[in-house]
N, C-alpha and C. Protein backbone atom coordinates (compact mmCIF):
# COMPACT_ATOMS: atom_id res chain seq x y z
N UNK A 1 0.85 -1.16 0.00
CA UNK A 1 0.00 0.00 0.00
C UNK A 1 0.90 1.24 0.00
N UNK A 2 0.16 2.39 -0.86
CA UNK A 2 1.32 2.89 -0.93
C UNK A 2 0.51 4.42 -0.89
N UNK A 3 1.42 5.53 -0.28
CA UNK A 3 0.58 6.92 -0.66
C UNK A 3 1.61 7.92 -0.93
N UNK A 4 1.27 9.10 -1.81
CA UNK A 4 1.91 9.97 -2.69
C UNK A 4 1.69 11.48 -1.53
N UNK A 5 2.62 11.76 -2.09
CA UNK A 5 2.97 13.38 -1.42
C UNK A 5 3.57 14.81 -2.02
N UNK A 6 3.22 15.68 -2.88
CA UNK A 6 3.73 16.61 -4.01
C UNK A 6 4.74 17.57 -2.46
N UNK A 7 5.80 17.49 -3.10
CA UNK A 7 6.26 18.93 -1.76
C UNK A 7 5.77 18.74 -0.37
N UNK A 8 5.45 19.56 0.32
CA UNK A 8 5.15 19.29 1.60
C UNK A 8 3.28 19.61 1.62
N UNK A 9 3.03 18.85 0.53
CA UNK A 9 1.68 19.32 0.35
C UNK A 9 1.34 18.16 1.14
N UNK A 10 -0.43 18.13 1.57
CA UNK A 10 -0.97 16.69 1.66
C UNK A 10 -0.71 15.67 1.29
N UNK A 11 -1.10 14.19 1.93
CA UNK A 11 -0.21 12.75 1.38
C UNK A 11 -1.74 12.71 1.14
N UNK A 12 -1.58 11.23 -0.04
CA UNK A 12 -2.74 11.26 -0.27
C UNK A 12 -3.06 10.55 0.65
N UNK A 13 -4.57 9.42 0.39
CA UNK A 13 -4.84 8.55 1.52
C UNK A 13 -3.84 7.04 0.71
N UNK A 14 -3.55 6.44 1.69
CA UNK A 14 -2.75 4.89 0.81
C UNK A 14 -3.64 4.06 0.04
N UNK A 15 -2.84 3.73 -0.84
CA UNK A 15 -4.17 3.03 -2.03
C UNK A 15 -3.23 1.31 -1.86
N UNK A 16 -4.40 0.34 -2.10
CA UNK A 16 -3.94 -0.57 -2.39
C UNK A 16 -3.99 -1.08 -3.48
N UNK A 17 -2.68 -1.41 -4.07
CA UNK A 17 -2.45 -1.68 -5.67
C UNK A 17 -2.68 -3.09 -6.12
N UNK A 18 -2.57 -3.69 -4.70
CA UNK A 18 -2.59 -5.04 -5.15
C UNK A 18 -3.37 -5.84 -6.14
N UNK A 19 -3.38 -6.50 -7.13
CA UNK A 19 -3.52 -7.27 -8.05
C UNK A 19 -3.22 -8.62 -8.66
N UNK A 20 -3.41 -9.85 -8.19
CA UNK A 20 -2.64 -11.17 -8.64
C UNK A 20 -2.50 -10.73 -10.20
N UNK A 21 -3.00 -10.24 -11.07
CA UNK A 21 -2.48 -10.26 -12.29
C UNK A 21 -1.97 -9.02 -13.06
N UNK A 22 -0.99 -9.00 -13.83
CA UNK A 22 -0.86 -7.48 -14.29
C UNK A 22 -1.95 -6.71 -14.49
N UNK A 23 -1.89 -5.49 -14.46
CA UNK A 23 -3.23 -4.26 -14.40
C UNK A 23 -2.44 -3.57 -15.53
N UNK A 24 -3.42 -3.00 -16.42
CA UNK A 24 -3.25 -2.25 -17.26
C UNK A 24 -3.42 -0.75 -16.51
N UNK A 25 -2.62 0.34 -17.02
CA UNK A 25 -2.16 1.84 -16.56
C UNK A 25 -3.25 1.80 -15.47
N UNK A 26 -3.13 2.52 -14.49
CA UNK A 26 -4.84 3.45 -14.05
C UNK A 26 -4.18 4.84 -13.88
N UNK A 27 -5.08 5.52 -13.84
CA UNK A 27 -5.15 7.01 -13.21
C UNK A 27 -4.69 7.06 -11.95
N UNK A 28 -3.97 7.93 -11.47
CA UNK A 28 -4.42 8.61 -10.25
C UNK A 28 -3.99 9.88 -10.16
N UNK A 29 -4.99 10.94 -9.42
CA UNK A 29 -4.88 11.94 -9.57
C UNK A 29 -4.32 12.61 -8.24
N UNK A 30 -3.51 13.30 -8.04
CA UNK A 30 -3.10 14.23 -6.57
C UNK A 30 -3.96 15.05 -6.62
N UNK A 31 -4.03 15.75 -5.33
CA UNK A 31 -4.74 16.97 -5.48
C UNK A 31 -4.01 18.09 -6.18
N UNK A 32 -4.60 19.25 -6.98
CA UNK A 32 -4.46 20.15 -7.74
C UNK A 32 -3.06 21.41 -6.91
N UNK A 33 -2.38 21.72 -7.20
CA UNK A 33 -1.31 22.26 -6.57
C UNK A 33 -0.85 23.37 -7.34
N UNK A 34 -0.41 24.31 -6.80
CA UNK A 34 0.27 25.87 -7.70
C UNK A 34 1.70 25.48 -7.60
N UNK A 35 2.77 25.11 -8.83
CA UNK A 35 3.78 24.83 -8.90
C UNK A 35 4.95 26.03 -8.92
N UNK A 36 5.81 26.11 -8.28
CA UNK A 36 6.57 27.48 -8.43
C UNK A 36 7.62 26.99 -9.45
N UNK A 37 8.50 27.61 -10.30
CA UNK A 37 9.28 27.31 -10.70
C UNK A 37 10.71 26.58 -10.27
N UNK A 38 11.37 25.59 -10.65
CA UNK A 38 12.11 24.94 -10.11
C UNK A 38 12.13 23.63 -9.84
N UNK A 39 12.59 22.97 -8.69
CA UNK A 39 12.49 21.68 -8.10
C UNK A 39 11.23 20.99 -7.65
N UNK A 40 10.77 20.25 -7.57
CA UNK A 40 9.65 19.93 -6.53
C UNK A 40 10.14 18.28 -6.16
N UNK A 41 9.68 17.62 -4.99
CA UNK A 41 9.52 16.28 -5.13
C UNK A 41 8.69 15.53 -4.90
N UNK A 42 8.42 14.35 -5.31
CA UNK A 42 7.22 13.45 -5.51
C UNK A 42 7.32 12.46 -4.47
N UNK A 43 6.86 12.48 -3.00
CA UNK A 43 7.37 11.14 -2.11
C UNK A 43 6.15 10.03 -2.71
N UNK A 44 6.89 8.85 -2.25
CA UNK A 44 5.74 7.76 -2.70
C UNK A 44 6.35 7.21 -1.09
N UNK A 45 5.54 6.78 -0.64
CA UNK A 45 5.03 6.05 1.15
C UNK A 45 4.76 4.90 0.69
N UNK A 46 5.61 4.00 1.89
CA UNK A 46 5.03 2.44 1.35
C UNK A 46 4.26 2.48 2.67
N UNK A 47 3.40 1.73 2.87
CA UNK A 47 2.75 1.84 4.65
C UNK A 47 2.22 0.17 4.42
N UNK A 48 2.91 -1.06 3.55
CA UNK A 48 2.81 -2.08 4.23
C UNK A 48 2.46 -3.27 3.00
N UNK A 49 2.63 -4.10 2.77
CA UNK A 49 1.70 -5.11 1.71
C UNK A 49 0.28 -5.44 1.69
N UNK A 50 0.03 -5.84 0.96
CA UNK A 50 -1.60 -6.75 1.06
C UNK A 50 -1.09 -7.74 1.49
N UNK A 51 -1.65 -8.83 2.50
CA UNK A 51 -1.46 -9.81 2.66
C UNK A 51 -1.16 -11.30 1.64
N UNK A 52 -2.32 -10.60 0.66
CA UNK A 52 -2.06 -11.83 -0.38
C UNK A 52 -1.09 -11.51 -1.61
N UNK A 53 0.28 -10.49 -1.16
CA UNK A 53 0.96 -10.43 -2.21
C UNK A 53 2.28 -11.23 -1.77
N UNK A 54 2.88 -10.99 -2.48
CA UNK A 54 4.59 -11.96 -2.26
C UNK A 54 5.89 -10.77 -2.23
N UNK A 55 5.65 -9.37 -2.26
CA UNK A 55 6.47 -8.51 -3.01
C UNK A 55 5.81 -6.90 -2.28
N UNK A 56 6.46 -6.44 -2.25
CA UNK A 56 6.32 -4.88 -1.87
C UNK A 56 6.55 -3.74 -2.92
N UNK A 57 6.57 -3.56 -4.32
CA UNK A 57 6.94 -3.20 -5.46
C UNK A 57 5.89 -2.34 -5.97
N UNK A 58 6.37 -1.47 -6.99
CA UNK A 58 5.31 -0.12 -7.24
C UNK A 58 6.28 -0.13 -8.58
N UNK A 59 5.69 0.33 -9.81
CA UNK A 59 5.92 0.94 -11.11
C UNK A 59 4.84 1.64 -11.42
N UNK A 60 5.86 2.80 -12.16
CA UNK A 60 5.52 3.83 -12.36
C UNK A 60 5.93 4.30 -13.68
N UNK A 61 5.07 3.97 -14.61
CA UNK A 61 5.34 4.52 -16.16
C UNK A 61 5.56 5.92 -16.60
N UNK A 62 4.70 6.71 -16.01
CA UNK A 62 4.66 8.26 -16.80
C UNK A 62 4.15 9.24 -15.36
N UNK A 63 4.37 9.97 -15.46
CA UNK A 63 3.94 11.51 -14.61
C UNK A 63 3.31 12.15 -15.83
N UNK A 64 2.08 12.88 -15.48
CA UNK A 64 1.59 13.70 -16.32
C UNK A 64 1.21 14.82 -15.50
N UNK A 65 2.04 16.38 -16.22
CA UNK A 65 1.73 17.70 -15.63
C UNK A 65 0.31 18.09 -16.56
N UNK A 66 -0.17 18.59 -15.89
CA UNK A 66 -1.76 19.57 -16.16
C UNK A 66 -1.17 20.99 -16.42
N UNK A 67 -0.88 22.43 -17.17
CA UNK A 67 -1.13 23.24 -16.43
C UNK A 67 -3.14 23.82 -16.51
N UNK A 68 -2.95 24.56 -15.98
CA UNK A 68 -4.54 25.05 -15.40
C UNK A 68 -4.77 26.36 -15.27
């Protein structure tokens, strides 16, 4: 289970990813944020397994910026 954090903004709530079989992409969205120019960082939180997994592991294909 795992939860996301932009900067020292809000974490999200922990999502559980778990899946016995590959999952095709999903969404997930952070909450909406005013970016300043520069650095920022992206924490990802592990806070534990599903019971019925074998592995503690997260991939991550793409980041997609919005502006707004």
């Amino acid at each position: 289970m795992f939860s996301f954090q932009l900067d020292d903004g809000p974490a999200s709530a922990a999502i559980d990813l778990f899946d016995p079989k590959l999952q095709p992409r999903m969404l997930f969205k952070l909450k909406p944020a005013k970016l300043t120019q520069g650095k920022h960082l992206l924490k990802i939180r592990y806070h534990g397994k599903n019971p019925n997994s074998s592995n503690s592991l997260i991939g991550i294909d793409c980041l997609e910026l919005k502006k707004r």
